[in-house]
C-alpha atoms as a PDB file:
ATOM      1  CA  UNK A   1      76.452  51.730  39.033  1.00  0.00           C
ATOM      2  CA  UNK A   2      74.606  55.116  38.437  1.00  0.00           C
ATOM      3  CA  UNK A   3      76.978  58.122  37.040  1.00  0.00           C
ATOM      4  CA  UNK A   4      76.153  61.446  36.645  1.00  0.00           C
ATOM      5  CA  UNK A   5      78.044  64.624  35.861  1.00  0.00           C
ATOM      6  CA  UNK A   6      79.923  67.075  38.029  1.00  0.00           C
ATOM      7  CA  UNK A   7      78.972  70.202  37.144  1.00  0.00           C
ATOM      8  CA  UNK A   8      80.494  72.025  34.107  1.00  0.00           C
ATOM      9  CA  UNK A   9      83.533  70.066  34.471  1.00  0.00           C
ATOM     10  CA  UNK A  10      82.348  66.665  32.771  1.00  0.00           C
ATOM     11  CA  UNK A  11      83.567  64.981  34.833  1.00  0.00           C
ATOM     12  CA  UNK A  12      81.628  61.520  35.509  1.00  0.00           C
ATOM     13  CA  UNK A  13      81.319  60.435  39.389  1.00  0.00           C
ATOM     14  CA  UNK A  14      79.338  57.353  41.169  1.00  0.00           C
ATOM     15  CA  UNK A  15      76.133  58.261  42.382  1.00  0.00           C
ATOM     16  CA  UNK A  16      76.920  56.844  45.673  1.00  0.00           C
ATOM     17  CA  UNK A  17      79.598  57.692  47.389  1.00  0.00           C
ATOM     18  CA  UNK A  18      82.188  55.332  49.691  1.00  0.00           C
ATOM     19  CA  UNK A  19      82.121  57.351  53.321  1.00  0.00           C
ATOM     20  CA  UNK A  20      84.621  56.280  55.718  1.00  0.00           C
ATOM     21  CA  UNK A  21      83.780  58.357  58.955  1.00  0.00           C
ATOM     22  CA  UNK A  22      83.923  56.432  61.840  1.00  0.00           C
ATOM     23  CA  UNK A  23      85.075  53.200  60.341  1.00  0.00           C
ATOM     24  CA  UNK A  24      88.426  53.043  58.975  1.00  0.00           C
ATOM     25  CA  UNK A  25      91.232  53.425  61.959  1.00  0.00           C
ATOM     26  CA  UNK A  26      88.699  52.958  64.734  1.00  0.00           C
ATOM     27  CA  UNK A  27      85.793  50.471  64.655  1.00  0.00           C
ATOM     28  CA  UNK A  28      87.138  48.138  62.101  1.00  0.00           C
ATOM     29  CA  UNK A  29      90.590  46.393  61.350  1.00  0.00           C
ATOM     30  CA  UNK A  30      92.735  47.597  58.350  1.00  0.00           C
ATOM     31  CA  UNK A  31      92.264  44.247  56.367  1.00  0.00           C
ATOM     32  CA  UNK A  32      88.236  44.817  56.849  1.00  0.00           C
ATOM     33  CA  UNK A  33      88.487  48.641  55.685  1.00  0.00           C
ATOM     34  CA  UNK A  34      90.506  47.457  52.821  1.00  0.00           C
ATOM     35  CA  UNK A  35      87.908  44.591  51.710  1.00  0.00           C
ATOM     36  CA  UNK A  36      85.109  47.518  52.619  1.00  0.00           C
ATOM     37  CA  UNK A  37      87.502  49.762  49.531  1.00  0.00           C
ATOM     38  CA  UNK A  38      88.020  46.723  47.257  1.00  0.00           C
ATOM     39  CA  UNK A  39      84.241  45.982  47.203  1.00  0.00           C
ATOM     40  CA  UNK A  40      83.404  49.572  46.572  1.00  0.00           C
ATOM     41  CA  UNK A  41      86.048  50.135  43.075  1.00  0.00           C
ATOM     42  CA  UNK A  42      84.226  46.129  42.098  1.00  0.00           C
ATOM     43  CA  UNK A  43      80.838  47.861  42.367  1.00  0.00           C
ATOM     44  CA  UNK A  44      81.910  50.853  40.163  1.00  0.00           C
ATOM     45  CA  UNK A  45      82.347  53.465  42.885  1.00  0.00           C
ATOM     46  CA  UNK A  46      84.449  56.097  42.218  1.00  0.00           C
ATOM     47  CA  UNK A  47      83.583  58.849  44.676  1.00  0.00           C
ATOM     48  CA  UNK A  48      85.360  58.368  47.972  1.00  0.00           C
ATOM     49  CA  UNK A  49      83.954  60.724  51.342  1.00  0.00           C
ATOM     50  CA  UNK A  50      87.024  61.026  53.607  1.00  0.00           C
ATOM     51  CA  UNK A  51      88.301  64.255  56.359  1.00  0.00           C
ATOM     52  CA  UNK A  52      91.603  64.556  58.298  1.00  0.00           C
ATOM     53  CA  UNK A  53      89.038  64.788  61.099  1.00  0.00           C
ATOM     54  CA  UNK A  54      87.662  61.395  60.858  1.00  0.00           C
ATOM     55  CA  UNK A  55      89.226  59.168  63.538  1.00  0.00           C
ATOM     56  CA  UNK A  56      91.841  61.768  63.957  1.00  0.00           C
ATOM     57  CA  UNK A  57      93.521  61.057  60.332  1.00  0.00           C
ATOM     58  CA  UNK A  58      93.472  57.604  60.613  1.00  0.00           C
ATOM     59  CA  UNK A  59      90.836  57.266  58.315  1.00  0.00           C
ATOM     60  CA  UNK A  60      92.354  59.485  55.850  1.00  0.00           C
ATOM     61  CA  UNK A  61      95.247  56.992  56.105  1.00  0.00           C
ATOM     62  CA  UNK A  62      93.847  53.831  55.760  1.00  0.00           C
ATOM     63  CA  UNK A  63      91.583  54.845  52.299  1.00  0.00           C
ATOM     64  CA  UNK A  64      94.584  56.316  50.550  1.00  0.00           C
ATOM     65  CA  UNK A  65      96.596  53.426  51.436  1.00  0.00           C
ATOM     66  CA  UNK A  66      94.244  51.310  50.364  1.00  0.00           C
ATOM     67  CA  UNK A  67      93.773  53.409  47.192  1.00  0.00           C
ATOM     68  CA  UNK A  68      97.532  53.020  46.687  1.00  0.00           C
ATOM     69  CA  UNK A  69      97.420  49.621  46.418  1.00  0.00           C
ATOM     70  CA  UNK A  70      94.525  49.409  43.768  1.00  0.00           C
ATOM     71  CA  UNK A  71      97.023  51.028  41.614  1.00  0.00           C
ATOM     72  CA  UNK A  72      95.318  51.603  38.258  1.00  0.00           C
ATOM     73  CA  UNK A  73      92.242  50.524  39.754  1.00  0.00           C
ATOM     74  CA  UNK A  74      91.652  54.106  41.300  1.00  0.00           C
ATOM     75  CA  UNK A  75      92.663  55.954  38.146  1.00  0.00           C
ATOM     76  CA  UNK A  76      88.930  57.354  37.813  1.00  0.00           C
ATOM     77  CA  UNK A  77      88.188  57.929  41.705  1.00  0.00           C
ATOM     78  CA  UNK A  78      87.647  60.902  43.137  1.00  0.00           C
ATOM     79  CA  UNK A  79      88.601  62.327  46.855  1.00  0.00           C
ATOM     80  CA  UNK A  80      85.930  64.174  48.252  1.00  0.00           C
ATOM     81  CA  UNK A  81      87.751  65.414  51.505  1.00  0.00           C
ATOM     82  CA  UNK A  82      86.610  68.241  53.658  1.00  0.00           C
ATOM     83  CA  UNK A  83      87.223  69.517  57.186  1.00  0.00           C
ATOM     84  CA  UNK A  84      85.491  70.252  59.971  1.00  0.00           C
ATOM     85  CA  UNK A  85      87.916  72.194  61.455  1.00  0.00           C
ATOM     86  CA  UNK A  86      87.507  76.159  61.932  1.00  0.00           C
END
């Protein structure tokens, strides 16, 4: 996996990024989201695309439980979530 930095701040983040718009808590079952998360932190992905808007917070729920359960695994990860909402 590909980092790069994030802005001034130094931090480092995965190139690619782990979305979970439509997915998690509609089209797919919670134990595929959570192998979909699992394979993700495995391939060195740290930067995780979620929105309380995506399947009506469902998806929000499923990728922090998920991320929960990785325990130190997600100690580098970052949330990137935004909302559509005005």
């Amino acid at each position: 996996m590909n980092y790069r930095k994030l802005g001034a701040s130094g931090l480092s983040v995965s190139e690619i990024a782990f979305g979970n718009w439509i997915t998690h808590g509609a089209q797919v079952d919670n134990d595929t989201a959570k192998a979909c998360v699992h394979a993700a932190l495995d391939a060195g992905i740290t930067t995780f695309d979620t929105a309380d808007v995506y399947s009506d917070t469902k998806a929000e729920t499923v990728l922090g439980q998920v991320l929960k359960e990785c325990g130190g695994k997600t100690s580098s990860c970052v949330p990137r979530s935004i909302s559509l909402q005005e």
